[in-house]
Every structure is written in structure tokens, then in C-alpha cells.
PDB file of N, CA and C in Angstrom:
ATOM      1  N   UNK A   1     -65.903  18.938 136.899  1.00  0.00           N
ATOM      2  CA  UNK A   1     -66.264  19.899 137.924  1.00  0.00           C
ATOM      3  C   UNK A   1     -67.199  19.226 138.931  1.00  0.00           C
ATOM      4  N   UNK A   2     -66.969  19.634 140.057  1.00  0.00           N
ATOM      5  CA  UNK A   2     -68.003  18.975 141.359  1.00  0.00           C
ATOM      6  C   UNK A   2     -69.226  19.488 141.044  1.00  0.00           C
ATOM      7  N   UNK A   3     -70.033  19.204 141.187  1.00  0.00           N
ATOM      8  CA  UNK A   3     -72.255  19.071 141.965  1.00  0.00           C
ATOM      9  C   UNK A   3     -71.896  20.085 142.594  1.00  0.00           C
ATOM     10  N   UNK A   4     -72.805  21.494 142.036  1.00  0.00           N
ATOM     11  CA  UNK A   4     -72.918  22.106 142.942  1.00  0.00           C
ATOM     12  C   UNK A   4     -74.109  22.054 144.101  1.00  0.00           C
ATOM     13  N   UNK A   5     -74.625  21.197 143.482  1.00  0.00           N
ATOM     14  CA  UNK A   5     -76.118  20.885 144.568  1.00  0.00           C
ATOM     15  C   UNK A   5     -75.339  20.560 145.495  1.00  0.00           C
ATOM     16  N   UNK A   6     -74.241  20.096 145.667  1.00  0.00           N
ATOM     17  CA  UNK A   6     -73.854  19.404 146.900  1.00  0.00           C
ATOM     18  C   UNK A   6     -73.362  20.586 148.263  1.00  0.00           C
ATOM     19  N   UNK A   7     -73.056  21.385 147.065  1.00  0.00           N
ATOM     20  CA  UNK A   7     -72.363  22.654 147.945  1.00  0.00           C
ATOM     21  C   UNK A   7     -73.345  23.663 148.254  1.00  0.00           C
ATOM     22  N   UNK A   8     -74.852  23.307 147.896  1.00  0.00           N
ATOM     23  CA  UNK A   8     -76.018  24.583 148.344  1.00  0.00           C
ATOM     24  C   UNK A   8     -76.616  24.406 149.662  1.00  0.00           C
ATOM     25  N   UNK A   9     -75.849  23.428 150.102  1.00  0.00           N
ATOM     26  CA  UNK A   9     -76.699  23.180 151.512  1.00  0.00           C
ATOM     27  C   UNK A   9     -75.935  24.077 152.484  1.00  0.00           C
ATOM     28  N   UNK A  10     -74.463  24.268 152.203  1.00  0.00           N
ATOM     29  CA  UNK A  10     -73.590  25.361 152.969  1.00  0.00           C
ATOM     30  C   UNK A  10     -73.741  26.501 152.664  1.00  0.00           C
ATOM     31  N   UNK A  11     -74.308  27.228 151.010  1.00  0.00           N
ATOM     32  CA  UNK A  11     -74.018  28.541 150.731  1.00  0.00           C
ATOM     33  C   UNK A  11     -75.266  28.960 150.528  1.00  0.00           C
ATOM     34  N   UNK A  12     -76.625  27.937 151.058  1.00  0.00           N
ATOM     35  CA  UNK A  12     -77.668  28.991 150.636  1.00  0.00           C
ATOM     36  C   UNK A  12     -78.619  27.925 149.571  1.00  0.00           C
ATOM     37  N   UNK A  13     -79.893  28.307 149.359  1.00  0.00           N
ATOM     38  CA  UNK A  13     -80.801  27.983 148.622  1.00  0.00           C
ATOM     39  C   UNK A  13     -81.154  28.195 147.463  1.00  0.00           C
ATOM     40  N   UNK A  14     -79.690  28.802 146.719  1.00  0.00           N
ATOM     41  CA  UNK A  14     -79.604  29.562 145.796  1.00  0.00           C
ATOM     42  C   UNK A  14     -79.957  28.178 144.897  1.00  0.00           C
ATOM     43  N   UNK A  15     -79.988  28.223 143.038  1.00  0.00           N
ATOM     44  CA  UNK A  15     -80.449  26.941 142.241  1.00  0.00           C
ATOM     45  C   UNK A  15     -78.731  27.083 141.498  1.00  0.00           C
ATOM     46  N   UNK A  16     -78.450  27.761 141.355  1.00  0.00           N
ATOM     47  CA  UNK A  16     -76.960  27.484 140.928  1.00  0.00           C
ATOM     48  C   UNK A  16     -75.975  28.208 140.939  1.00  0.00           C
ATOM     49  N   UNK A  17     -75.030  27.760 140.670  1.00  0.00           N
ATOM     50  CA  UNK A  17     -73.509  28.777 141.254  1.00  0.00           C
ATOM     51  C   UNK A  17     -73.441  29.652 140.403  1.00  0.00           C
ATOM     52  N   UNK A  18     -74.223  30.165 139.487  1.00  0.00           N
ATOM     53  CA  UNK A  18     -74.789  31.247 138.778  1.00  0.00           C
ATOM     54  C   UNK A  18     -75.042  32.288 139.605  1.00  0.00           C
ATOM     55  N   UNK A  19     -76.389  32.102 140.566  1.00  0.00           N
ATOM     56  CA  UNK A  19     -77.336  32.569 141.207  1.00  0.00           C
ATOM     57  C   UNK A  19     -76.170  33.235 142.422  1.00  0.00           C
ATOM     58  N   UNK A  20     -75.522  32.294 142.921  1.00  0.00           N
ATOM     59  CA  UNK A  20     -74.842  32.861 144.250  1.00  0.00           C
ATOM     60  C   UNK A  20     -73.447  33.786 143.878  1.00  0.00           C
ATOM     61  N   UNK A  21     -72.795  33.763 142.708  1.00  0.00           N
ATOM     62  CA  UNK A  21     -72.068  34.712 142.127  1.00  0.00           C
ATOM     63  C   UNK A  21     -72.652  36.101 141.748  1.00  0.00           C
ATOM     64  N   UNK A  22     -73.736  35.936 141.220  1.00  0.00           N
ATOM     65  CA  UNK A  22     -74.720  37.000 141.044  1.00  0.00           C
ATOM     66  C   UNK A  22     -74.763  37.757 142.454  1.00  0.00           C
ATOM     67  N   UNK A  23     -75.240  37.439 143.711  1.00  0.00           N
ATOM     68  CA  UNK A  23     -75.373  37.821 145.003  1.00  0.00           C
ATOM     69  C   UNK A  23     -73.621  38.739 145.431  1.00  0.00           C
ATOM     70  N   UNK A  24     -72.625  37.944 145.219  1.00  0.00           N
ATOM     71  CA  UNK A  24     -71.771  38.100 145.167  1.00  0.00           C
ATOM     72  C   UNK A  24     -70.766  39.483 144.399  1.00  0.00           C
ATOM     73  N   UNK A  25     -71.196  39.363 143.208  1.00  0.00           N
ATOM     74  CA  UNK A  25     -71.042  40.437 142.214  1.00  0.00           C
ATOM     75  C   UNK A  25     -72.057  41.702 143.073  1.00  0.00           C
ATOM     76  N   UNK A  26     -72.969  41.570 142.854  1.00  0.00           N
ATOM     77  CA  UNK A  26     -74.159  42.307 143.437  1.00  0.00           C
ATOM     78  C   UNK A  26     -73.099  43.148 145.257  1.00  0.00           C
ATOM     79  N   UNK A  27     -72.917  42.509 146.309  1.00  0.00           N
ATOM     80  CA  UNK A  27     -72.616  43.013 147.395  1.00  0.00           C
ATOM     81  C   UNK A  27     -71.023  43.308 146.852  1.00  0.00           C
ATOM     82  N   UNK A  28     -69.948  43.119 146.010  1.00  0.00           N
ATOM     83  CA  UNK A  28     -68.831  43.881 145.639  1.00  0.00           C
ATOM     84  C   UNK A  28     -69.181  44.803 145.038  1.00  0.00           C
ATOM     85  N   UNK A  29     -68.230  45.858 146.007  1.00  0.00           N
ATOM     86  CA  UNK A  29     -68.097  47.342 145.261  1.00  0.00           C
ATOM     87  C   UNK A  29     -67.136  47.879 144.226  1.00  0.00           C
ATOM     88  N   UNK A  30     -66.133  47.373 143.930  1.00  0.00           N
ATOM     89  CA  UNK A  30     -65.620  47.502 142.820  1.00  0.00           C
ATOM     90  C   UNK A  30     -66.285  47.120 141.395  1.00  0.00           C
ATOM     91  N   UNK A  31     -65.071  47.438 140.661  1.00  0.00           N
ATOM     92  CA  UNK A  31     -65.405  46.884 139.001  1.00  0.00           C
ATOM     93  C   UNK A  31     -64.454  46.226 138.544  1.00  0.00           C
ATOM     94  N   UNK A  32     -63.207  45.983 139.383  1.00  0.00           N
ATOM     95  CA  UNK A  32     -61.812  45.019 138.784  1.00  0.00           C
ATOM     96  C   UNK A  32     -62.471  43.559 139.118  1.00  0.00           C
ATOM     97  N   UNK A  33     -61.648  42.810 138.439  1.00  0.00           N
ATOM     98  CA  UNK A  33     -61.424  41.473 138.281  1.00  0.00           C
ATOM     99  C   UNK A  33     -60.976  41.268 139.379  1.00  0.00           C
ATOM    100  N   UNK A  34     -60.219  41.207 139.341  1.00  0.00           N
ATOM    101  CA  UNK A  34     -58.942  40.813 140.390  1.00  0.00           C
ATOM    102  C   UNK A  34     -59.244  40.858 141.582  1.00  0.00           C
ATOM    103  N   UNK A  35     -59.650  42.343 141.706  1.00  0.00           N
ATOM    104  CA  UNK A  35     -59.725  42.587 143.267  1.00  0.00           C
ATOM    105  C   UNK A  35     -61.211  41.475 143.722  1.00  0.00           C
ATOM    106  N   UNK A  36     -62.523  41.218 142.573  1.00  0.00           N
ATOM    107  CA  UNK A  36     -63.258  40.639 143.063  1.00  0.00           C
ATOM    108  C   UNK A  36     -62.927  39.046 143.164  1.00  0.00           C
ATOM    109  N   UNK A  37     -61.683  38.527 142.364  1.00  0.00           N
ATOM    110  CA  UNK A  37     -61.388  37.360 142.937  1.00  0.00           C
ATOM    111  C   UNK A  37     -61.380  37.061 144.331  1.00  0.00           C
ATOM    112  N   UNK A  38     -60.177  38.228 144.654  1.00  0.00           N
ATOM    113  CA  UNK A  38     -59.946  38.411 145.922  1.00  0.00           C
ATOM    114  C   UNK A  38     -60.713  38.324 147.190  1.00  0.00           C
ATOM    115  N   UNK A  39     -62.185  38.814 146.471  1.00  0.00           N
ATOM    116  CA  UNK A  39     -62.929  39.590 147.365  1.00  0.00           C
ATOM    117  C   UNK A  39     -63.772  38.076 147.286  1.00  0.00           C
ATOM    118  N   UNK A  40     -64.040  36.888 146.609  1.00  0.00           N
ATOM    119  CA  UNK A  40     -64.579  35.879 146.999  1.00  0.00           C
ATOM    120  C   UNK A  40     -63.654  35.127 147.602  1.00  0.00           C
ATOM    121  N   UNK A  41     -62.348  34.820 147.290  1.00  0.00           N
ATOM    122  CA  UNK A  41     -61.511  34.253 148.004  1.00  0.00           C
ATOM    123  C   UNK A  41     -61.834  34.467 149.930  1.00  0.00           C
ATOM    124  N   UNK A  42     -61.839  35.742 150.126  1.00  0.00           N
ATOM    125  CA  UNK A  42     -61.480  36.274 151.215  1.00  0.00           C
ATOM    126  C   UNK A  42     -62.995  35.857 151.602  1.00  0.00           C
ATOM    127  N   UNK A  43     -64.212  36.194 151.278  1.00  0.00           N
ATOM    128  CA  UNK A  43     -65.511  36.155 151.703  1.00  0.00           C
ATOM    129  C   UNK A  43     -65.716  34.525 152.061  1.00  0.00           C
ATOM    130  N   UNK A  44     -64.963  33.551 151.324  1.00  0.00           N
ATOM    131  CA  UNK A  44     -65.278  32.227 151.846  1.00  0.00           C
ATOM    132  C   UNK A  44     -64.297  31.703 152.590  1.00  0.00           C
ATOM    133  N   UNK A  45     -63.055  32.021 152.676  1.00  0.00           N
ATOM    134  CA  UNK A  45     -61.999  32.396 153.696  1.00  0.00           C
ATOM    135  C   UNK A  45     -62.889  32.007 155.077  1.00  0.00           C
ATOM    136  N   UNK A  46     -62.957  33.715 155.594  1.00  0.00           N
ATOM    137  CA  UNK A  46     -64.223  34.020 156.662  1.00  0.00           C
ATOM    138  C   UNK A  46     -64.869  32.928 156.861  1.00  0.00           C
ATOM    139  N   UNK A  47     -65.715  32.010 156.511  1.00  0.00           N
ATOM    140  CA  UNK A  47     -66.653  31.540 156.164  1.00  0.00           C
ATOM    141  C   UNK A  47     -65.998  30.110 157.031  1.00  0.00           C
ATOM    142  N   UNK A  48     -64.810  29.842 156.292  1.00  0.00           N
ATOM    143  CA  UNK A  48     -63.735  28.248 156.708  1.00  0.00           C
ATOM    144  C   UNK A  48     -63.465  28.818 158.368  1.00  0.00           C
ATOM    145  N   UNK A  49     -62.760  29.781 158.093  1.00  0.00           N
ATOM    146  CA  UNK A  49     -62.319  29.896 159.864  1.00  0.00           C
ATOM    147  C   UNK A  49     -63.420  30.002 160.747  1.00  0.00           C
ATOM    148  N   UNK A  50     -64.511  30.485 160.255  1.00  0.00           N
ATOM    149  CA  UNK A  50     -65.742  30.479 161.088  1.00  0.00           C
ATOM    150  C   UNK A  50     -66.637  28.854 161.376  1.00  0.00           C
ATOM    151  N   UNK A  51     -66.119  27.691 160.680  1.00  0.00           N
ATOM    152  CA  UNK A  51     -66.709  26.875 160.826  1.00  0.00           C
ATOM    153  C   UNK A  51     -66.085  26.006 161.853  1.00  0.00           C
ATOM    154  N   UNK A  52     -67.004  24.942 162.395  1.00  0.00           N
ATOM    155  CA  UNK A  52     -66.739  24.600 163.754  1.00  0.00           C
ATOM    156  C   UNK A  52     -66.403  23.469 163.708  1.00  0.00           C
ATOM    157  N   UNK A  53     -66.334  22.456 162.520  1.00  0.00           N
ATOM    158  CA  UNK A  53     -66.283  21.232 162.582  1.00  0.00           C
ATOM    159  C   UNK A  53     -65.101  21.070 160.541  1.00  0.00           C
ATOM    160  N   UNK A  54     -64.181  20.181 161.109  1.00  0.00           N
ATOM    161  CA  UNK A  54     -64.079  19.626 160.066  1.00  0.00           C
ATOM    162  C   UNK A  54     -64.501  18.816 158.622  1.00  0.00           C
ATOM    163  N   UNK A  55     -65.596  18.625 158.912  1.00  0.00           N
ATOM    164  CA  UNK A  55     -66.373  18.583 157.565  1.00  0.00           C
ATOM    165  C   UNK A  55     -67.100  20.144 157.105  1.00  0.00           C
ATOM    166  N   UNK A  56     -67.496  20.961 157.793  1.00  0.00           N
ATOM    167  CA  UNK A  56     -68.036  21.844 157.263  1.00  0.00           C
ATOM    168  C   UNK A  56     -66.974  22.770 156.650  1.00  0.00           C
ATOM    169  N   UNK A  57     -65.623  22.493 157.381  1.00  0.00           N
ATOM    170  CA  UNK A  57     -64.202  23.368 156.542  1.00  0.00           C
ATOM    171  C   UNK A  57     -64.189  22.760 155.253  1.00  0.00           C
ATOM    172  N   UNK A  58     -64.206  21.386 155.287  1.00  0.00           N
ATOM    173  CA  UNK A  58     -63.961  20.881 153.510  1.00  0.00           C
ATOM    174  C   UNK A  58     -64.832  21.326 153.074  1.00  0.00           C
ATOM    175  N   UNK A  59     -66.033  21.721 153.309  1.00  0.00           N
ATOM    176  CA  UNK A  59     -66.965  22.276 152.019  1.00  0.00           C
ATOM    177  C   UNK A  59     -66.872  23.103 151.862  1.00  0.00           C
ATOM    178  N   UNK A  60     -66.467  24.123 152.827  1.00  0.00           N
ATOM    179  CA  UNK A  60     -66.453  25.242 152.097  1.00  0.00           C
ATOM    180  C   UNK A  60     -64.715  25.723 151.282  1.00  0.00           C
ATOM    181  N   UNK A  61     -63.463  24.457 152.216  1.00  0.00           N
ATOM    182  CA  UNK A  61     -62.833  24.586 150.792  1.00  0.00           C
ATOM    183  C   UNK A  61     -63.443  24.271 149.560  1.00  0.00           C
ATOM    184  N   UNK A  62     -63.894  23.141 149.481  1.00  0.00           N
ATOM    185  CA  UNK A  62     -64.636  22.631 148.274  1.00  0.00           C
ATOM    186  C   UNK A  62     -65.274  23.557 147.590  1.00  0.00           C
ATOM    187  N   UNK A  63     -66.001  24.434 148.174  1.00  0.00           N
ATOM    188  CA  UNK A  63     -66.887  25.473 147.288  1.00  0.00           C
ATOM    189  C   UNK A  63     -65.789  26.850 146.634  1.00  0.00           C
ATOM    190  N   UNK A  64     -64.984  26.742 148.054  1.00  0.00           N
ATOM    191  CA  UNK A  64     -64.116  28.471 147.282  1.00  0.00           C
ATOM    192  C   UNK A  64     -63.461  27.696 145.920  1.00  0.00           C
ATOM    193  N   UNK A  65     -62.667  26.348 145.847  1.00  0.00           N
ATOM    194  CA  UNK A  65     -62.116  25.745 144.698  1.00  0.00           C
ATOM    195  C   UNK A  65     -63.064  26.410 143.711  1.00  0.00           C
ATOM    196  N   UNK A  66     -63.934  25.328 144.290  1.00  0.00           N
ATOM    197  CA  UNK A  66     -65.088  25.633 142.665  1.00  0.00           C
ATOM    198  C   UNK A  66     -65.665  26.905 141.963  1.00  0.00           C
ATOM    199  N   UNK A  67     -66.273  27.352 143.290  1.00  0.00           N
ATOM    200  CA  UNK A  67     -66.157  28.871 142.707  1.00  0.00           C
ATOM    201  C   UNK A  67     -65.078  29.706 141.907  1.00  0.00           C
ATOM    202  N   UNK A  68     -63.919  29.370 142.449  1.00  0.00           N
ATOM    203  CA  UNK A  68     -62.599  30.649 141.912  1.00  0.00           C
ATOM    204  C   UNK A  68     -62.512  29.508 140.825  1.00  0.00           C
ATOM    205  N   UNK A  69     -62.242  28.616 140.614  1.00  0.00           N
ATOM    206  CA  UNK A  69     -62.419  27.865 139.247  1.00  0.00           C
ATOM    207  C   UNK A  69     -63.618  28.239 138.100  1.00  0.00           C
ATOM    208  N   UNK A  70     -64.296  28.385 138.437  1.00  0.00           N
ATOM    209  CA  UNK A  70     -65.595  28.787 137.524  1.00  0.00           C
ATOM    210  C   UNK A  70     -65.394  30.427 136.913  1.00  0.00           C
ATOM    211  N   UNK A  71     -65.401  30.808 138.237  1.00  0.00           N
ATOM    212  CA  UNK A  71     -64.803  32.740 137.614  1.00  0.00           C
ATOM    213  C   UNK A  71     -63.719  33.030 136.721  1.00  0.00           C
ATOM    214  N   UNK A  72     -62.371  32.236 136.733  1.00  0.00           N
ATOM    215  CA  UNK A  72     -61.454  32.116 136.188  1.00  0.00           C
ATOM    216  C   UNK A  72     -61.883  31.416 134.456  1.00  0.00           C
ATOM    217  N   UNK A  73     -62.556  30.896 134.640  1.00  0.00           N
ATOM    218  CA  UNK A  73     -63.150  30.011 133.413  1.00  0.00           C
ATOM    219  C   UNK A  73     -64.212  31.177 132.640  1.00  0.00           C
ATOM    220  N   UNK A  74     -65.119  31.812 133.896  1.00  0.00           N
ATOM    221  CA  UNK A  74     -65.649  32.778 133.140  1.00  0.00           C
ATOM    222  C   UNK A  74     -65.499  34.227 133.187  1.00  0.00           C
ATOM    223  N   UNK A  75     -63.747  34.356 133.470  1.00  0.00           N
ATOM    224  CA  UNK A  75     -63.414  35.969 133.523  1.00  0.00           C
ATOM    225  C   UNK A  75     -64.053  36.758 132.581  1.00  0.00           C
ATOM    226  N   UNK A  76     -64.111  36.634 131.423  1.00  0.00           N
ATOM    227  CA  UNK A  76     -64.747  37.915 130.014  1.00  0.00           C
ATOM    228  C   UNK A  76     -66.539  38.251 130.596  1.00  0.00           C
ATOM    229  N   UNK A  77     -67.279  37.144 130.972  1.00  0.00           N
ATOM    230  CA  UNK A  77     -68.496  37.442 131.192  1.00  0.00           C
ATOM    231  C   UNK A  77     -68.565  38.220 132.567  1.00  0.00           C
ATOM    232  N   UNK A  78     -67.795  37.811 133.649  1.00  0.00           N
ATOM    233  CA  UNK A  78     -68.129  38.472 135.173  1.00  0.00           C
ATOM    234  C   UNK A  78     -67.278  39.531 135.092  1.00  0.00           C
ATOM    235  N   UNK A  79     -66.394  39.614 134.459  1.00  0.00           N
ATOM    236  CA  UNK A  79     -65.934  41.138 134.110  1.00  0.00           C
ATOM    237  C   UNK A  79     -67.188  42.353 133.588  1.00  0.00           C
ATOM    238  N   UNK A  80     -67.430  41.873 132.631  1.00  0.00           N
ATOM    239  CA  UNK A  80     -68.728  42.478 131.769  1.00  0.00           C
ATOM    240  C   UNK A  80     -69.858  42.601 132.734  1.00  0.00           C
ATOM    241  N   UNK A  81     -70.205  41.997 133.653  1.00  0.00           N
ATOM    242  CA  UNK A  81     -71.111  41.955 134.371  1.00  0.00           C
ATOM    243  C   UNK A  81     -70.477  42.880 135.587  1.00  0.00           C
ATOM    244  N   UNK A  82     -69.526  42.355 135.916  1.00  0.00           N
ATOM    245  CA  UNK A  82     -69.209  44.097 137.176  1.00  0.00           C
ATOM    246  C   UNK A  82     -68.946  45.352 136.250  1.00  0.00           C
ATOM    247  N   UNK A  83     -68.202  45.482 135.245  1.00  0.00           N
ATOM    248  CA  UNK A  83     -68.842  46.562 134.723  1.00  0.00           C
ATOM    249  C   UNK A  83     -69.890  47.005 134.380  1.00  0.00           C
ATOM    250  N   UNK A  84     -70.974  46.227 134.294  1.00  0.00           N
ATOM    251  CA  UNK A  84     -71.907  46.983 133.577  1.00  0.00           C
ATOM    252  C   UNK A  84     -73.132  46.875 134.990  1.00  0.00           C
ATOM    253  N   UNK A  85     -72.776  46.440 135.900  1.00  0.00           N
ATOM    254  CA  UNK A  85     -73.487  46.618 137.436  1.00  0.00           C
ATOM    255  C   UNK A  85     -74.372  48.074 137.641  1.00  0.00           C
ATOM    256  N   UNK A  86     -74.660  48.185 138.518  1.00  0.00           N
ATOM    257  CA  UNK A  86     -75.227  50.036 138.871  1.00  0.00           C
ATOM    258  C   UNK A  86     -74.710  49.879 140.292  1.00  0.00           C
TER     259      UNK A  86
END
């Protein structure tokens, strides 16, 4: 798996891709899986077309990879965690 230190300089000051999924979970309003894949897919989406330079697009492909890789790896826990949200 890639450094995510490498990828905190684009998504924030967060200490780990823990921390910024948390934020993430936190601003989705649902409780499905799925749809919150979706809903990071699409949120860093935004994020690529909004960037102005070709290196800042690879990182943030680089980060949606890693991210939707990590969620997928930890579907049972971030499930449990949007359900059990307020």
C-alpha cells in the first residue's frame, strides 16, 4: 500500500487515512455501504476535475485508489461505524 503521508499534503492535515475517512463517514448521510463508496468515489472525483495541473490529478487519483482500497479491505468495520453514527 502507498504512504499516506504522501497523500496529506492534498487532503488535509489529517495524521492518517483513518482520521480523514472518519471526516468522511461523519459528512455522509446515509448508512449503506455502497452508496458511501460511491459517495467517496464521487467526493474525490470533484476534487481531480477541479485540479489545475497534472500532478495534482495523479494525487488525487492516487489517493481515491487508496482510499476505495482501504474501505473495501475494511468494509465490516466502516459499515459498523455508519451504522452506528448519530
Amino acid at each position: 500500500m502507498l504512504e499516506w503521508s504522501s497523500a496529506q499534503r492534498v487532503v488535509g492535515p489529517s495524521s492518517s487515512m483513518s482520521d480523514y475517512l472518519q471526516q468522511l463517514i461523519k459528512d455522509f448521510k446515509s448508512k449503506d455501504f455502497k452508496n458511501f463508496a460511491g459517495y467517496v468515489y464521487t467526493t474525490l472525483q470533484r476534487e481531480i476535475d477541479a485540479a489545475t495541473n497534472n500532478k495534482q490529478k495523479n494525487k488525487y487519483i492516487l489517493i481515491r485508489k487508496q482510499i476505495l482500497r482501504y474501505i473495501v479491505t475494511n468494509e465490516r468495520t466502516i459499515t459498523k461505524e455508519l451504522l452506528n453514527k448519530k
